[in-house]
N, C-alpha and C. Protein backbone atom coordinates (compact mmCIF):
# COMPACT_ATOMS: atom_id res chain seq x y z
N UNK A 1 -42.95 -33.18 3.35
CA UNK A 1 -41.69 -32.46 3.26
C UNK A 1 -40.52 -33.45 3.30
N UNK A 2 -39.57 -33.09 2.64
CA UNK A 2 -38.06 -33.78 2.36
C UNK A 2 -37.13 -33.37 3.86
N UNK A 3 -36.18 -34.77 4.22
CA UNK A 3 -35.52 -34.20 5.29
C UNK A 3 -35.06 -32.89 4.93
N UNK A 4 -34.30 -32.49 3.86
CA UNK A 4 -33.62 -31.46 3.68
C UNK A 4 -34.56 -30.15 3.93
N UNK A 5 -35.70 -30.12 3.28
CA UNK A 5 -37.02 -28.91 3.88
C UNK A 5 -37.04 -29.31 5.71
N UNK A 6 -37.54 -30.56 6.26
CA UNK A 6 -37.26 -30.45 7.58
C UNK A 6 -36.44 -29.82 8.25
N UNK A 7 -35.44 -30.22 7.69
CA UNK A 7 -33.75 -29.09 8.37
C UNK A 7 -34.03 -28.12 8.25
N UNK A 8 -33.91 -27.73 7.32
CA UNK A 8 -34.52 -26.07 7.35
C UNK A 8 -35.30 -25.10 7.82
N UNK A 9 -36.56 -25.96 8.20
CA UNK A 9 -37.57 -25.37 9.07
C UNK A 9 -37.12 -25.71 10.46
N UNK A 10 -36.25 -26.26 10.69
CA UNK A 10 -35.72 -26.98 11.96
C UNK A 10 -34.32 -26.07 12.39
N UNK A 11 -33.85 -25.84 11.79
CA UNK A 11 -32.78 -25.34 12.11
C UNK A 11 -33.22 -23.57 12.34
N UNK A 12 -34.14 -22.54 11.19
CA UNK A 12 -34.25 -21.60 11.18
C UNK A 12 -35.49 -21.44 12.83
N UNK A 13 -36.33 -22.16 13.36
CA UNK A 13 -36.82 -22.15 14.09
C UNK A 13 -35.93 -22.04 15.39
N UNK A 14 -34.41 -23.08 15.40
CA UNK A 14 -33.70 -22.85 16.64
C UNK A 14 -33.00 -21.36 16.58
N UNK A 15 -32.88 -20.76 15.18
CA UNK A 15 -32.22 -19.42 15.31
C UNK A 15 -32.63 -18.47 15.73
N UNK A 16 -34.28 -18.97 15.88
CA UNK A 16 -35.17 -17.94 16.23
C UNK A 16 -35.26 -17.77 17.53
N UNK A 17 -35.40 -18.99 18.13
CA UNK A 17 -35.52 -19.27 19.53
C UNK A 17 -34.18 -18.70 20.30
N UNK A 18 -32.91 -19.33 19.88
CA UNK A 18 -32.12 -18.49 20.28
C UNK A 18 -31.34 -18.11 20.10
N UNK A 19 -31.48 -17.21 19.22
CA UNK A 19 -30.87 -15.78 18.27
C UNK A 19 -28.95 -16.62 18.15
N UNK A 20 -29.09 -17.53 17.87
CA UNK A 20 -27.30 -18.44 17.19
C UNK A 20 -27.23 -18.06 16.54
N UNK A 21 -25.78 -17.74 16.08
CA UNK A 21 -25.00 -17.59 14.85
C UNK A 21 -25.15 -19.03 14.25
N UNK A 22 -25.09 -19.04 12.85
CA UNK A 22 -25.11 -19.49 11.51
C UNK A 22 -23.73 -20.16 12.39
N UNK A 23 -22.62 -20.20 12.64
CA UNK A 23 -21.38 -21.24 13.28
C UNK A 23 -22.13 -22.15 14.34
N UNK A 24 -22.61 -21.32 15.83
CA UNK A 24 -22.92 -21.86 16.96
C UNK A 24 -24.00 -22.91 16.24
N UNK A 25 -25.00 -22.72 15.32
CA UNK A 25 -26.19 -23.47 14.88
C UNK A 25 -25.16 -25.14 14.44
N UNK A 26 -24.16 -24.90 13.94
CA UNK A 26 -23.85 -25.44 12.66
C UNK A 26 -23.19 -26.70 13.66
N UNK A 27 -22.33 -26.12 14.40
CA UNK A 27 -21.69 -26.67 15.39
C UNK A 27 -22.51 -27.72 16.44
N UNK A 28 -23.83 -27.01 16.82
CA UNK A 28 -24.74 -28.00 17.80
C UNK A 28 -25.41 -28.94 16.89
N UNK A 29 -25.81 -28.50 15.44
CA UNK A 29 -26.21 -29.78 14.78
C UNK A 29 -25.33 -30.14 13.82
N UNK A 30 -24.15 -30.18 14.37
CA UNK A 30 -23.39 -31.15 13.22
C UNK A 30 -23.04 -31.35 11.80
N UNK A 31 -23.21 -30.08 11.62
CA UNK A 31 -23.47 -30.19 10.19
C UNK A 31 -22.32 -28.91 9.77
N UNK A 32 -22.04 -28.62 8.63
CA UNK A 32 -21.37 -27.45 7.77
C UNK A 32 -22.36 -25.82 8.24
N UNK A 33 -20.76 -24.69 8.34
CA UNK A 33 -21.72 -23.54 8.46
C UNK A 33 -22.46 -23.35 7.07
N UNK A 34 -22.00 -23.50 5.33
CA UNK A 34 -22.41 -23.64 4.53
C UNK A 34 -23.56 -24.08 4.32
N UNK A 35 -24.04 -25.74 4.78
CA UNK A 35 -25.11 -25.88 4.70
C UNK A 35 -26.10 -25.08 5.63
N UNK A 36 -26.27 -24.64 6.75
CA UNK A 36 -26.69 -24.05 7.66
C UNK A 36 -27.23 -22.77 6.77
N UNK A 37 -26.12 -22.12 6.26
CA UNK A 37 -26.47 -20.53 5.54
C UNK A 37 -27.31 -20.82 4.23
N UNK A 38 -27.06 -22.14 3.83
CA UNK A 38 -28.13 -22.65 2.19
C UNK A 38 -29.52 -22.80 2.83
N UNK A 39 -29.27 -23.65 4.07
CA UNK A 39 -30.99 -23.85 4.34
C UNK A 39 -31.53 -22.59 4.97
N UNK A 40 -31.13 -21.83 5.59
CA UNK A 40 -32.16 -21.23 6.25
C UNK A 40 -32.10 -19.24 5.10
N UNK A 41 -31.11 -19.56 4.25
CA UNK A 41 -31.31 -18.08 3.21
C UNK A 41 -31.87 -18.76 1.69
N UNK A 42 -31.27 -20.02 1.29
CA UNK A 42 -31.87 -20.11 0.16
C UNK A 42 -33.02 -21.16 0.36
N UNK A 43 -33.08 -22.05 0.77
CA UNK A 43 -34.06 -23.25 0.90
C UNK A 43 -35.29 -22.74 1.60
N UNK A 44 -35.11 -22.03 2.97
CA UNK A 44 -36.25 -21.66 3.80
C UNK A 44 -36.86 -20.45 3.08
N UNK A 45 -36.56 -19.55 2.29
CA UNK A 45 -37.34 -18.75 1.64
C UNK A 45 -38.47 -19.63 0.77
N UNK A 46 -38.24 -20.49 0.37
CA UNK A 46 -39.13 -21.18 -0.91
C UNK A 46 -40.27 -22.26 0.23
N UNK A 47 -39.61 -22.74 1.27
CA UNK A 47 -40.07 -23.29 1.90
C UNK A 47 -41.29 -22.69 3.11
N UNK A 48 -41.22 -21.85 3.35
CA UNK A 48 -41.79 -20.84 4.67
C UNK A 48 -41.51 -19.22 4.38
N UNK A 49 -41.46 -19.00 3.83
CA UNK A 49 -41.12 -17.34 3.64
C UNK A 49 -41.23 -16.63 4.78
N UNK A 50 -42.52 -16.71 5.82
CA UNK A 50 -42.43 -15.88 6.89
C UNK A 50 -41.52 -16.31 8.11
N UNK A 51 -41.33 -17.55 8.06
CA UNK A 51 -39.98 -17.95 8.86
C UNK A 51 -38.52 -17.52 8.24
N UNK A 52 -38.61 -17.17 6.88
CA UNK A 52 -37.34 -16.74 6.33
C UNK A 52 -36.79 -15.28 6.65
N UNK A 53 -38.12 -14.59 6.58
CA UNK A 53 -37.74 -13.24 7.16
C UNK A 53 -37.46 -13.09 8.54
N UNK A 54 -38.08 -13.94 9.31
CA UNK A 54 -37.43 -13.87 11.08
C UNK A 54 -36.20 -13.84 10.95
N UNK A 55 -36.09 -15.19 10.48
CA UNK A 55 -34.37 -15.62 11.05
C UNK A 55 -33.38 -14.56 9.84
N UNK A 56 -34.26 -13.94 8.64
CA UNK A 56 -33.09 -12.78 8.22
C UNK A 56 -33.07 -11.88 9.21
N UNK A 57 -33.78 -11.56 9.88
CA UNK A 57 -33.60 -10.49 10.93
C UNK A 57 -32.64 -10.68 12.10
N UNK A 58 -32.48 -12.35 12.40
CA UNK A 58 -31.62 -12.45 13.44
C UNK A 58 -30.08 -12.71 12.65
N UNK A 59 -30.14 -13.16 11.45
CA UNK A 59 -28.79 -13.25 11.02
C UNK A 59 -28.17 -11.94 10.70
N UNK A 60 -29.33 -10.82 10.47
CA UNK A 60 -28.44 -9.58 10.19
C UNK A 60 -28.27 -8.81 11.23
N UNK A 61 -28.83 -9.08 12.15
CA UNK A 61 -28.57 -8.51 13.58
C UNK A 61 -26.76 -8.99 13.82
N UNK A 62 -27.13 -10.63 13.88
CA UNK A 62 -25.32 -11.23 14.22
C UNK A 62 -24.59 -10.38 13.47
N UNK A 63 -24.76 -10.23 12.45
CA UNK A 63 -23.62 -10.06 11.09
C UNK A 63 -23.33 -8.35 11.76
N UNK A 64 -23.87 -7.89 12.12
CA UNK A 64 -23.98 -6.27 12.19
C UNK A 64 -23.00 -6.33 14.10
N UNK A 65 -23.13 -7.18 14.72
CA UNK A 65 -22.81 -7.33 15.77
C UNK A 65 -21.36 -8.41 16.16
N UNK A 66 -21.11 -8.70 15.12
CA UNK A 66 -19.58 -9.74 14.90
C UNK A 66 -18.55 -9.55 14.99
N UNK A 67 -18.17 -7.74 14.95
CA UNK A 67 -17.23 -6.69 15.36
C UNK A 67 -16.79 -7.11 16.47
N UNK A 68 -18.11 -6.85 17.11
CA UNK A 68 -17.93 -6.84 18.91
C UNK A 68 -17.68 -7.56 19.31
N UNK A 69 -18.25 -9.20 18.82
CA UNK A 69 -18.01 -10.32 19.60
C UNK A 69 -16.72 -10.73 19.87
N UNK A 70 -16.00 -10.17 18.00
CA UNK A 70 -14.40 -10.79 17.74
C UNK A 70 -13.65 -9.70 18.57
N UNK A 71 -14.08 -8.28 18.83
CA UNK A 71 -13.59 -7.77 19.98
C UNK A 71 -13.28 -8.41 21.17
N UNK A 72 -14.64 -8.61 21.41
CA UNK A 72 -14.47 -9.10 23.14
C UNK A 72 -13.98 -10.75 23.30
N UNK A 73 -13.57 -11.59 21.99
CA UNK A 73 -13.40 -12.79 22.40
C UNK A 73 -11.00 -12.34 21.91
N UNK A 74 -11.14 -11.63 21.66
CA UNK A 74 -9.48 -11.20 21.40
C UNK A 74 -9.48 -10.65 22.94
N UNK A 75 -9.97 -9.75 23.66
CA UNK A 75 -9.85 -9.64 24.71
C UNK A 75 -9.38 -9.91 26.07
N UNK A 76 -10.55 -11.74 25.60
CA UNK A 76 -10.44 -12.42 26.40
C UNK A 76 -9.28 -13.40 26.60
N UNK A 77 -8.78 -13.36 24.88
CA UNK A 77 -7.73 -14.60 24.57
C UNK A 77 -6.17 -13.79 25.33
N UNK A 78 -6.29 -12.66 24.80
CA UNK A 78 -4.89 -12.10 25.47
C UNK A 78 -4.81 -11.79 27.07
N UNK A 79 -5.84 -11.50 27.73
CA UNK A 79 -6.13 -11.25 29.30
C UNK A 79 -5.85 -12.23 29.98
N UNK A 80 -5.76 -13.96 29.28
CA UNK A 80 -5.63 -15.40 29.64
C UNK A 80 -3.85 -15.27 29.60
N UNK A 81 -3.45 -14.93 28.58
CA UNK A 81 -2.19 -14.90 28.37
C UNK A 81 -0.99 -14.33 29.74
N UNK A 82 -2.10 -13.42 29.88
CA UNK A 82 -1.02 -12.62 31.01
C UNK A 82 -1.04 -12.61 32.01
């Protein structure tokens, strides 16, 4: 396997482990959220397919749950304020 397949299986394995956003992932390894969303939706399908469907399950979980977060992190930003 090519580093770039490594990443991929590398990165979609930490999303699994613990359910990160596609940012938080991108951020601890250094890298672009872009590349992050290429390897583990377009690259890791061709690469692992049954690892591709995990981590679609945890990215559509985030995506469905991103409301809330940007809720509760506005929350937090104005409650600091005052």
């Amino acid at each position: 396997m090519s580093t770039v397949e490594d990443r991929s299986v590398l990165l979609g394995n930490h999303i699994i482990d613990t359910k990160d956003t596609v940012r938080k992932t991108a951020k601890l390894f250094g890298i672009s959220k872009s590349t992050v969303h290429k390897d583990v939706t377009e690259r890791l399908e061709r690469i692992n397919h049954s690892l591709f469907v995990e981590v679609k399950k945890v990215l559509d979980q985030n995506k469905s749950e991103r409301h809330i977060r940007g809720g509760i992190a506005t929350r937090e930003k104005f409650k600091k304020c005052q």
